[in-house]
Protein backbone atom coordinates (compact mmCIF):
# COMPACT_ATOMS: atom_id res chain seq x y z
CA UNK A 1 3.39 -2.38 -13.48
CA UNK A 2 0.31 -4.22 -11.45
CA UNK A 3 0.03 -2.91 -8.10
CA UNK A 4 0.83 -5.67 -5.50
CA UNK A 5 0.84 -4.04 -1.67
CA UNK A 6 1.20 -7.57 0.26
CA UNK A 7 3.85 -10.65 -0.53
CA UNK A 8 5.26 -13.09 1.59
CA UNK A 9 9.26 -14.09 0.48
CA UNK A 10 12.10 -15.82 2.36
CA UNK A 11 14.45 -14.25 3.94
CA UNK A 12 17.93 -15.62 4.55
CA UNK A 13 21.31 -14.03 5.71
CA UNK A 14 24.29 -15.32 4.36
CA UNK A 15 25.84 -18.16 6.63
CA UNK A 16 29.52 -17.31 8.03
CA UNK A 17 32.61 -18.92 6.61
CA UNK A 18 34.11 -22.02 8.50
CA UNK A 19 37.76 -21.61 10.08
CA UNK A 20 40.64 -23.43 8.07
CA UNK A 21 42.83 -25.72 10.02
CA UNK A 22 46.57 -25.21 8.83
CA UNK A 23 49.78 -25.55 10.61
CA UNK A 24 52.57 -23.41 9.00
CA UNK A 25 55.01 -25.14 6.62
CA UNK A 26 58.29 -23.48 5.65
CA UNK A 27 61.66 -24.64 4.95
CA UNK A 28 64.29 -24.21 7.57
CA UNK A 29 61.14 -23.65 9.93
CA UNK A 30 60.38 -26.43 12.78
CA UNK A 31 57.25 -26.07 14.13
CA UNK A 32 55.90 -23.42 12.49
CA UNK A 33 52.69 -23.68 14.08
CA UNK A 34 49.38 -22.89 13.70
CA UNK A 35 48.31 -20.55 10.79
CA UNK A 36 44.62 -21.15 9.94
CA UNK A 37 42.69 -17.94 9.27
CA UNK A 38 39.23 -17.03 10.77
CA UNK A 39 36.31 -17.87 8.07
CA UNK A 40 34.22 -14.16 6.82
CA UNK A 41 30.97 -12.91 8.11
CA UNK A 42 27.79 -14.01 6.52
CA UNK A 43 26.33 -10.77 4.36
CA UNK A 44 22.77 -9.16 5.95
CA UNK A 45 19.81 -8.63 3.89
CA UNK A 46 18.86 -4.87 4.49
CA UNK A 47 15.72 -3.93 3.38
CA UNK A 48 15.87 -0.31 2.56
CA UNK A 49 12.84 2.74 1.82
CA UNK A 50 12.91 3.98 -1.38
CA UNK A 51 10.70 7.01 -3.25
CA UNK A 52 11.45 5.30 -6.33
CA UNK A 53 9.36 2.22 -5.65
CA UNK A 54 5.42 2.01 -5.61
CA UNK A 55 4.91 -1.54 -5.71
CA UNK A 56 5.88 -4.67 -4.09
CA UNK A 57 4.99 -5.96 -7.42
CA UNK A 58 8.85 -7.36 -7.63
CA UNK A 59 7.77 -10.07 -4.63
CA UNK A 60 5.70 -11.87 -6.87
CA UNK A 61 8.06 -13.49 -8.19
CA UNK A 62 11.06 -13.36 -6.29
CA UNK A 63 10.47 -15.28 -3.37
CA UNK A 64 13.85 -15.48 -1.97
CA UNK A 65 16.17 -13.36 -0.91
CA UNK A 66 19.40 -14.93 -0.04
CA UNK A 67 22.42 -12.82 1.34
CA UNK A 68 26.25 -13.71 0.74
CA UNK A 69 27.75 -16.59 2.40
CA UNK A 70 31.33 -15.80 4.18
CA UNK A 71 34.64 -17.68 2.31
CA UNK A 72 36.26 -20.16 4.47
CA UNK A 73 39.51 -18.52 6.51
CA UNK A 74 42.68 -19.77 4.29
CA UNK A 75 46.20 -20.40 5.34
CA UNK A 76 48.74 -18.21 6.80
CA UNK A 77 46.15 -16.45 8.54
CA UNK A 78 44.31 -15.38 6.15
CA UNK A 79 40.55 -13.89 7.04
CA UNK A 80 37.64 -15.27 4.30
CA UNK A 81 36.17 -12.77 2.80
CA UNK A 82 33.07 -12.04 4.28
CA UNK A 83 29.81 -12.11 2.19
CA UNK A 84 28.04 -8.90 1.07
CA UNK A 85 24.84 -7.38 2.06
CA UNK A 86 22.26 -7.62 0.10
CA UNK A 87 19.97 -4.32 -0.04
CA UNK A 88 16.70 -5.16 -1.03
CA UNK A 89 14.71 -1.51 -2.08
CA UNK A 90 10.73 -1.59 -0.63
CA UNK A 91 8.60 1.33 -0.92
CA UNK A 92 8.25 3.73 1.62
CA UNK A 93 5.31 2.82 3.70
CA UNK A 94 6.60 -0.87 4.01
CA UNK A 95 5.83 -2.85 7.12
CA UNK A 96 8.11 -5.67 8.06
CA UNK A 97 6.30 -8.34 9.77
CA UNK A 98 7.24 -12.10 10.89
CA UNK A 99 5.22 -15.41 10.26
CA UNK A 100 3.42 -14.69 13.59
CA UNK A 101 2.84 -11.09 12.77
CA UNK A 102 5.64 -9.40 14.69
CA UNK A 103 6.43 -6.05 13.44
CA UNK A 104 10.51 -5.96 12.20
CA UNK A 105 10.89 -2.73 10.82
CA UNK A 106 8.36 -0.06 9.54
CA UNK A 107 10.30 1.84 6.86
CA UNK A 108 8.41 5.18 6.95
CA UNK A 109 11.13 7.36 5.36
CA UNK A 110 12.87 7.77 2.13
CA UNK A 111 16.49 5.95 3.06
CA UNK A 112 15.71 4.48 5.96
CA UNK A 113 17.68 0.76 6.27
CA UNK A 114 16.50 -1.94 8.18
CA UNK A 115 18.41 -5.54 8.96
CA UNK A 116 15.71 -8.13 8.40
CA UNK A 117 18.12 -11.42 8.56
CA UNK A 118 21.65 -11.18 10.14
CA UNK A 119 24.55 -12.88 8.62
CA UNK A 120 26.07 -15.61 10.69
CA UNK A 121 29.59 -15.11 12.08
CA UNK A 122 32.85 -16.57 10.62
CA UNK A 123 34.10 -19.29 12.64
CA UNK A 124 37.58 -19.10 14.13
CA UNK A 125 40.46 -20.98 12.47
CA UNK A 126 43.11 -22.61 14.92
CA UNK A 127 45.62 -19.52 14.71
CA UNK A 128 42.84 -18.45 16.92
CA UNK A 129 43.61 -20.73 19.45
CA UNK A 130 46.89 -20.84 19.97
CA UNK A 131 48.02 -20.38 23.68
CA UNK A 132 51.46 -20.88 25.52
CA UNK A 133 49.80 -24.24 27.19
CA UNK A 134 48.38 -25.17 23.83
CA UNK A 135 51.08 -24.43 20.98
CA UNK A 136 49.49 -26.75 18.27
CA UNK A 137 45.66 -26.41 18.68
CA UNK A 138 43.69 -28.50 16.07
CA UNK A 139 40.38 -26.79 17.00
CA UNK A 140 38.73 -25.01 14.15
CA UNK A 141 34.79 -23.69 14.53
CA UNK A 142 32.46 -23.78 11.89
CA UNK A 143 30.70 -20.65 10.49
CA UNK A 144 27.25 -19.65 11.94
CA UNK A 145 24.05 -20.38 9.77
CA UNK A 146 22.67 -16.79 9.19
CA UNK A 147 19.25 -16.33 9.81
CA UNK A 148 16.43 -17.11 8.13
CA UNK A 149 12.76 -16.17 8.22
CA UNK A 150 9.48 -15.91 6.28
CA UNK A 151 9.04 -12.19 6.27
CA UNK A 152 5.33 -10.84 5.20
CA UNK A 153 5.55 -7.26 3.49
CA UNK A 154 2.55 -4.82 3.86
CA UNK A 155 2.49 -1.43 1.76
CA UNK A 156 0.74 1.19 3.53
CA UNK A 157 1.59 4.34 1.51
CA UNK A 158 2.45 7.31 3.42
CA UNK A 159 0.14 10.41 2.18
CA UNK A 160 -0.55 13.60 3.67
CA UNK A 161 -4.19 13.50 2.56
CA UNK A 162 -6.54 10.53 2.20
CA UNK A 163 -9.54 10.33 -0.57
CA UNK A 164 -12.71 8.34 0.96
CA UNK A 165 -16.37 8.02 -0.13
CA UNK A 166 -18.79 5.68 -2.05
CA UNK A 167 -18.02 4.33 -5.97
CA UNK A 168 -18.46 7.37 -8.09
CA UNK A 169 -18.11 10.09 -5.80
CA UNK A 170 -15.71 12.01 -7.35
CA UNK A 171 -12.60 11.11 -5.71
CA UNK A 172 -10.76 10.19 -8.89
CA UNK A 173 -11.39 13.10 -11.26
CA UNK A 174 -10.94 15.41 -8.25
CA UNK A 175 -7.12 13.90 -8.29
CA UNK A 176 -6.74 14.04 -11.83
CA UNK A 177 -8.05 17.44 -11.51
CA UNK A 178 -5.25 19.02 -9.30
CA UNK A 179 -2.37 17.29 -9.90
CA UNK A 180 -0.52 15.26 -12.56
CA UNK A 181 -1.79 11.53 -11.96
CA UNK A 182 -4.00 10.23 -14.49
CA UNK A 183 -6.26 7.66 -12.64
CA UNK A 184 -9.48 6.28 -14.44
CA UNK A 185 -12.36 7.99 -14.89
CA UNK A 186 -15.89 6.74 -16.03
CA UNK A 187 -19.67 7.05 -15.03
CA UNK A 188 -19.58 3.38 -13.64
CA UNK A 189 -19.36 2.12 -9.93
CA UNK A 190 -15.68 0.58 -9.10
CA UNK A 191 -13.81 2.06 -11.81
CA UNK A 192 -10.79 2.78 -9.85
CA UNK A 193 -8.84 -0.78 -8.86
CA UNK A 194 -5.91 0.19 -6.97
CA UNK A 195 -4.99 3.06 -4.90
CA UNK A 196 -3.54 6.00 -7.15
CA UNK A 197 -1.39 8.30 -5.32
CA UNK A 198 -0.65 12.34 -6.50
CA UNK A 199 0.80 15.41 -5.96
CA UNK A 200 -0.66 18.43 -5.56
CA UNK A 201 0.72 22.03 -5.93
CA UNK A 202 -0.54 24.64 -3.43
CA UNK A 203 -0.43 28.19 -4.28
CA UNK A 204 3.34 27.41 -5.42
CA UNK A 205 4.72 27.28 -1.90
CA UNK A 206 3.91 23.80 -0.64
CA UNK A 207 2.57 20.64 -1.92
CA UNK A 208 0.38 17.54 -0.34
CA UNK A 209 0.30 13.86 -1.30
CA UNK A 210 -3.27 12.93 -2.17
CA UNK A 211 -4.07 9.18 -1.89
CA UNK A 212 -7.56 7.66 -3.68
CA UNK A 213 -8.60 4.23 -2.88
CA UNK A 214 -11.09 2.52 -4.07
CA UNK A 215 -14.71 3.01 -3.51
CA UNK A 216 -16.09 2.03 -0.15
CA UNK A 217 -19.69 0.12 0.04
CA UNK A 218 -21.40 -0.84 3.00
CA UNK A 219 -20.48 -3.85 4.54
CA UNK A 220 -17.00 -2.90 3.55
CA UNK A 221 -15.01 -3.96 6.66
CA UNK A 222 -16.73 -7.57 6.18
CA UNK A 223 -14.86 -7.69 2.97
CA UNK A 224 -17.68 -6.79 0.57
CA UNK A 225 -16.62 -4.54 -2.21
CA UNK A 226 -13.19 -3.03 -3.12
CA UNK A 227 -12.15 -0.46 -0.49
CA UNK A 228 -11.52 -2.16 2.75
CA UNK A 229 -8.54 -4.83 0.94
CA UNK A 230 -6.97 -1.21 0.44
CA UNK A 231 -8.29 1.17 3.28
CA UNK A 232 -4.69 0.49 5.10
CA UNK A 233 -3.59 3.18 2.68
CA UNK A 234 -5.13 5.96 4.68
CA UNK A 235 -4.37 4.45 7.71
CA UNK A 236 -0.72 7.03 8.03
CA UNK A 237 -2.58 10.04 6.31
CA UNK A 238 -2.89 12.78 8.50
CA UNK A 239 -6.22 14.30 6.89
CA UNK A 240 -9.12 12.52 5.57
CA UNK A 241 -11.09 13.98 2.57
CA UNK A 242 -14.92 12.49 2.96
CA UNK A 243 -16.51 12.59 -0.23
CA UNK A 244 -19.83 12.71 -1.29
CA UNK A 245 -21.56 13.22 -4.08
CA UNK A 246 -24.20 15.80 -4.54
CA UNK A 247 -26.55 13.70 -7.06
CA UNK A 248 -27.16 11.43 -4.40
CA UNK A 249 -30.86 11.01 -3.09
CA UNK A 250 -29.66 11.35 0.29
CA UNK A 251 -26.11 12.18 0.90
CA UNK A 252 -26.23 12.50 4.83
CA UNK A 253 -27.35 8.67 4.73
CA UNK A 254 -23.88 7.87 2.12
CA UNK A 255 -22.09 10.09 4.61
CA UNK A 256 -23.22 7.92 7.56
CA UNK A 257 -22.36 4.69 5.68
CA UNK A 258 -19.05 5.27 4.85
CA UNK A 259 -18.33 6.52 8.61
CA UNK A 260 -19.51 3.52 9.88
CA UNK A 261 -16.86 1.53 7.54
CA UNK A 262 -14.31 3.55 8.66
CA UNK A 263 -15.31 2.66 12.13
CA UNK A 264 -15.80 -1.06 12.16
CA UNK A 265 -12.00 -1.12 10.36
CA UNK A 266 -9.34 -2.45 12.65
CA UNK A 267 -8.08 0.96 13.38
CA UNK A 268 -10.76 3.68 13.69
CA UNK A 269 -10.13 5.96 11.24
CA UNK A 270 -12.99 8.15 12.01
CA UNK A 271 -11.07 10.16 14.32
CA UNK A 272 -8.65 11.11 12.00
CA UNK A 273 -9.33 15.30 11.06
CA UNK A 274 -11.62 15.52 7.88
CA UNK A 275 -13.00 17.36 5.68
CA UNK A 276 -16.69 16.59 4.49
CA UNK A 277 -16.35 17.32 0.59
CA UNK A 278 -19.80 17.81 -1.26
CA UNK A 279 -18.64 16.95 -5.10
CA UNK A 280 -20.46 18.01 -8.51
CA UNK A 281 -22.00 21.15 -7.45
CA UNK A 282 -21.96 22.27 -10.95
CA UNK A 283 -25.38 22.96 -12.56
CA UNK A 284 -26.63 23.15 -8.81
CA UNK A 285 -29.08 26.12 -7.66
CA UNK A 286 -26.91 27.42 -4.60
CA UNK A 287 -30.32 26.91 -2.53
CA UNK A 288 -29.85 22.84 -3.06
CA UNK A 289 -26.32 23.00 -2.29
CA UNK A 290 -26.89 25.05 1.29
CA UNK A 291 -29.77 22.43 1.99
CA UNK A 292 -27.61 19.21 1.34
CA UNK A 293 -24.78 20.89 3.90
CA UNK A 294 -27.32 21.33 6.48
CA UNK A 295 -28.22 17.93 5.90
CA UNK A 296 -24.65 16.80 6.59
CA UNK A 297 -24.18 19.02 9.55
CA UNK A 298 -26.81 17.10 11.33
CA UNK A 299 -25.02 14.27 11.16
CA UNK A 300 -21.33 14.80 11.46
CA UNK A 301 -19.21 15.30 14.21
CA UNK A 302 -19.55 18.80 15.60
CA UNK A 303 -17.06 21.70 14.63
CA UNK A 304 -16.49 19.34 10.94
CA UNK A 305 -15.23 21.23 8.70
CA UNK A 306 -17.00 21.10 5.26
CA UNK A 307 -16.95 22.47 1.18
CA UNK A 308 -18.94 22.38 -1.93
CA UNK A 309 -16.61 22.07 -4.90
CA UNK A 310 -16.95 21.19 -8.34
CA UNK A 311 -13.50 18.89 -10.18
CA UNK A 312 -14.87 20.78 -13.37
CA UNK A 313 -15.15 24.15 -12.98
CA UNK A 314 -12.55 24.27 -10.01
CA UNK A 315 -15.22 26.28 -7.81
CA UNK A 316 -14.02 25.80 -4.29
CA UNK A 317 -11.03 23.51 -5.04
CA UNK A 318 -8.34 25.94 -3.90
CA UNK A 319 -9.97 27.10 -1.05
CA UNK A 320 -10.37 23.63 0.12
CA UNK A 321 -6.09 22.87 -1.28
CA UNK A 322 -5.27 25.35 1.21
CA UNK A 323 -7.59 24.48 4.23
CA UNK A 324 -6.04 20.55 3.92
CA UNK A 325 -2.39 22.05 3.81
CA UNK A 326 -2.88 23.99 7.07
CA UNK A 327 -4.36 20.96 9.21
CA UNK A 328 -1.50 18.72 7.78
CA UNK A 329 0.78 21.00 9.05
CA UNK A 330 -0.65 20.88 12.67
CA UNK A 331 -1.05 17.36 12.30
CA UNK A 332 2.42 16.77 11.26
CA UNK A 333 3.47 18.88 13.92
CA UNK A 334 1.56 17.70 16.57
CA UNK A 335 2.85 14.02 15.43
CA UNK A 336 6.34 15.10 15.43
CA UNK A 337 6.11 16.82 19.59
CA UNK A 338 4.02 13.98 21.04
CA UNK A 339 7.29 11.50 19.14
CA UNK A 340 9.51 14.10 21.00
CA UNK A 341 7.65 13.50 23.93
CA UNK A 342 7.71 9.96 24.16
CA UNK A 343 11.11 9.93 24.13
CA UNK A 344 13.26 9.38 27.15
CA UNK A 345 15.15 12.21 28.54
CA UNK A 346 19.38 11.55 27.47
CA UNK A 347 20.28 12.49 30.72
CA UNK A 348 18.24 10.14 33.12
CA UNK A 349 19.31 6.66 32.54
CA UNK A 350 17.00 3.85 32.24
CA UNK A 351 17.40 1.11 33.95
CA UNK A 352 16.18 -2.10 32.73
CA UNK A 353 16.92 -5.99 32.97
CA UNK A 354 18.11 -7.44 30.47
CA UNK A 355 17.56 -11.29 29.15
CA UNK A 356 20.82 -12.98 29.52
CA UNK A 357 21.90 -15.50 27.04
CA UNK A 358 24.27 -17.67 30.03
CA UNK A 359 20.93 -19.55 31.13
CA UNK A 360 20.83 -23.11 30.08
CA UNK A 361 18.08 -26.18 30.99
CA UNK A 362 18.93 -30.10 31.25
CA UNK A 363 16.03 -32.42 30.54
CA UNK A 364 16.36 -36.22 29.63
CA UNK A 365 13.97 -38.75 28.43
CA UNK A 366 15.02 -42.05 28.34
CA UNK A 367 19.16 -42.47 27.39
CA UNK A 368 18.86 -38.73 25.60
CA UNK A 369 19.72 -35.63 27.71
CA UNK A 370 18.69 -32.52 25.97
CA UNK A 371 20.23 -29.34 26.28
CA UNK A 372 18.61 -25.71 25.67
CA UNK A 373 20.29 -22.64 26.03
CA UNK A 374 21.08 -19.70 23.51
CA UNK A 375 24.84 -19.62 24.28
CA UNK A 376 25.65 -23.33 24.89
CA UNK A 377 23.44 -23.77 21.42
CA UNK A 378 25.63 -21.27 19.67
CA UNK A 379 28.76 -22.91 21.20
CA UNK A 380 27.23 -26.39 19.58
CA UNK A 381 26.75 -24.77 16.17
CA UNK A 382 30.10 -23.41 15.62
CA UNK A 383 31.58 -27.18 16.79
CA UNK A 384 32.71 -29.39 14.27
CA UNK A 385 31.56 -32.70 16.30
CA UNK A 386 33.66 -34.76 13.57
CA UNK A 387 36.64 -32.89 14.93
CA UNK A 388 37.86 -34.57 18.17
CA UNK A 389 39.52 -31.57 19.36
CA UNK A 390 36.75 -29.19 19.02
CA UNK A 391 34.61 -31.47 20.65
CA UNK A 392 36.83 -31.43 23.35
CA UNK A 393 36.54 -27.98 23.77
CA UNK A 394 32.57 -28.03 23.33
CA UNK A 395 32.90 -30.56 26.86
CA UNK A 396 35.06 -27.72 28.35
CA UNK A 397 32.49 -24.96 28.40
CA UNK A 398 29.83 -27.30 29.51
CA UNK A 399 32.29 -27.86 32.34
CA UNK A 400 32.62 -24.88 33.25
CA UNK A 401 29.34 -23.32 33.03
CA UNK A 402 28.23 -26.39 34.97
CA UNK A 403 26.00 -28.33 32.69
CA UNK A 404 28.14 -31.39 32.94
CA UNK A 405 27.52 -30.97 36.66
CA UNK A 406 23.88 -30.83 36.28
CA UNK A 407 23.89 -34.18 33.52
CA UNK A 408 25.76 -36.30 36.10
CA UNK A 409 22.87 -34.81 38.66
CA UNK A 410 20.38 -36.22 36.31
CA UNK A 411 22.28 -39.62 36.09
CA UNK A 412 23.75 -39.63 32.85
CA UNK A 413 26.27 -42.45 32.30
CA UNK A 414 29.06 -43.00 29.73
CA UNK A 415 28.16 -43.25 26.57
CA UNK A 416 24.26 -41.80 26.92
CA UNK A 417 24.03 -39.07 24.52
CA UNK A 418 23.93 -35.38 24.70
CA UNK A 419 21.59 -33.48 21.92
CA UNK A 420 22.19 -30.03 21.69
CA UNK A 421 20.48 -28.07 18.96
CA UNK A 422 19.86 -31.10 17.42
CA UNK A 423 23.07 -32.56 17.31
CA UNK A 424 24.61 -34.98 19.54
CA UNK A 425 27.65 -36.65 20.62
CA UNK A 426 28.39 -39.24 23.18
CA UNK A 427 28.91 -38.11 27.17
């Protein structure tokens, strides 16, 4: 399967079922009254984490994802059924973002369920209405719309360690070389695509996810070359592996390139903890190889930790296993006490104001009087404005939370018109 990490599809709940209008009719049974049922509840679309997806290859083709609608409430008070979530499975690593780029959800862990799009709400039927002032309600309320969005998806994988370097620098046969992925190998620049991910076995105890990316170039984080379209895949990795290739005229200068890509991307991932890796020491005098780290100790970071190892003959590959799995560890666990940290102690409450949905603005141009409001707009949605009755009661909440007081304030007349949430009936 091709390996997609970005799409864009449509997201849209499942709108709730309308309210059924139904007065009970028996024999031997005046006035049986009202018996409509309530309509179902619009179905969510859950996006959910799974380890058995790599790809958001599926996206490419399935553009929309449409939860159930709710069934319309039926007579004798009977509830609609209400619509069924639909679970959509995303690797883990997948960001959730809107149109505008708001992060939804970030699905980090295998399992973990986010709602992207809730369903709308059944409507009521007129059983619901029934009072001892109003015995033979003809009010029924439409179902909500669910929601709908344009969602983009962005697949950063989660890996413990993180392969970086120039084209040909080893990075692929090193993962072929200690665990079971098979990426491609050849003596050409660019030969690896797409990000290949593996796992690796350490000393039988413990294992590490190694990502590879593609080669980095310089001018990387301008767009030039492969690597930077895919360097968000070592963006979560807790330990970068920097390598460079010992058959290079001057590897400090290679080193120094690539840090400056990592750099200049929108996060800096130079501070991550890494390891400088020197690659294809076989066939090297050990003189040459102690000269070329000296070389790169001039230019790295103090107190960097770095190895000469060789895919091939495994010299210094298990030495180097080990060292990653021990500053994963502390990174993990250093990640895991600063999230403990951040959080808010249970037993101190935290006080905070909260948006309320009751506020509500009048404007008019011309013979139109708009109103905007989230509560008075869901009011207007569930109204059947066809339905005298319900638009009755749609002119008895705006009586009451004073928005017919404010219209006549702003000199509306009898038969002006009202638009709310784009529909509109006569004042």
């Amino acid at each position: 399967m091709q390996f997609i990490d970005t799409a864009t599809v449509l997201v849209q709940a499942g709108d709730g079922g309308d309210g059924r209008l139904s007065f009970r009719h028996e024999k031997f049974i005046d006035r049986g009254g009202p018996d409509g049922g309530d309509g179902g509840n619009g179905g969510d679309v859950v996006f959910v984490a799974s380890r058995n997806q790599n790809t958001l290859a599926n996206f490419r083709f399935q553009k929309e994802l449409k939860g159930q609608p709710g069934q319309a409430g039926g007579p004798t008070r009977k509830h609609g059924r209400s619509g069924q979530d639909l679970r959509v499975l995303v690797p883990v690593g997948t960001m959730v973002l809107s149109e505008n780029g708001v992060l939804l959800a970030d699905l980090e862990t295998d399992g973990q369920e986010a709602v992207i799009a809730k369903g709308g709400r059944g409507g009521f039927g007129n059983a619901h209405f029934q009072s001892s002032v109003r015995q033979a309600p003809r009010i029924v309320e439409k179902g909500e719309d669910g929601q709908a969005l344009s969602a983009q998806l962005e697949l950063k994988m989660i890996a413990d360690v993180g392969l970086v370097g120039l084209p040909n620098a080893g990075k692929s046969t090193l993962l072929g070389a200690i665990s079971n992925a098979r990426p491609e190998v050849a003596d050409y620049p660019f030969t690896t695509l797409t990000p290949n991910l593996g796992v690796v076995d350490v000393d039988g105890a413990a294992s590490l996810l190694v990502a590879d990316i593609p080669g980095l170039i310089e001018g990387a984080a301008d767009g030039k070359g492969l690597g930077d379209e895919f360097l968000r895949h070592v963006e979560r990795t807790a330990v970068l592996w920097h390598m460079v290739d010992a058959y290079q005229e001057a590897p400090a200068a290679a080193y120094q390139t690539i840090q400056q890509e990592l750099k200049s991307y929108k996060v800096d991932l130079t501070t991550r903890p890494q390891i400088i890796v020197l690659t294809k020491i076989e066939g090297l005098d050990q003189e040459i190889i102690t000269a070329q780290l000296a070389e790169l100790k001039k230019v790295a970071p103090k107190g960097t930790t770095m190895l000469a190892i060789s895919a091939h003959t495994k010299q210094g590959v298990q030495e180097l296993l080990r060292l990653a799995l021990k500053m994963v560890q502390a990174e993990r666990t250093k990640a895991a006490e600063a999230a403990a940290a951040a959080e808010p102690d249970a037993g101190l409450p935290v006080l905070r104001l909260q948006p309320t949905e009751d506020v509500w603005e009048v404007t008019h141009e011309g013979d139109v009087f708009t109103v905007v409001g989230a509560k008075i707009e869901r009011f207007a949605a569930r109204t059947d404005f066809t339905n005298e009755d319900a638009l009755g009661r749609l002119r008895d909440i705006m009586r009451r939370t004073g928005i017919t007081h404010a219209l006549v304030r702003q000199g509306i007349a009898p038969g002006q018109k009202v638009v709310i949430s784009g529909r509109s009936f006569e004042f």
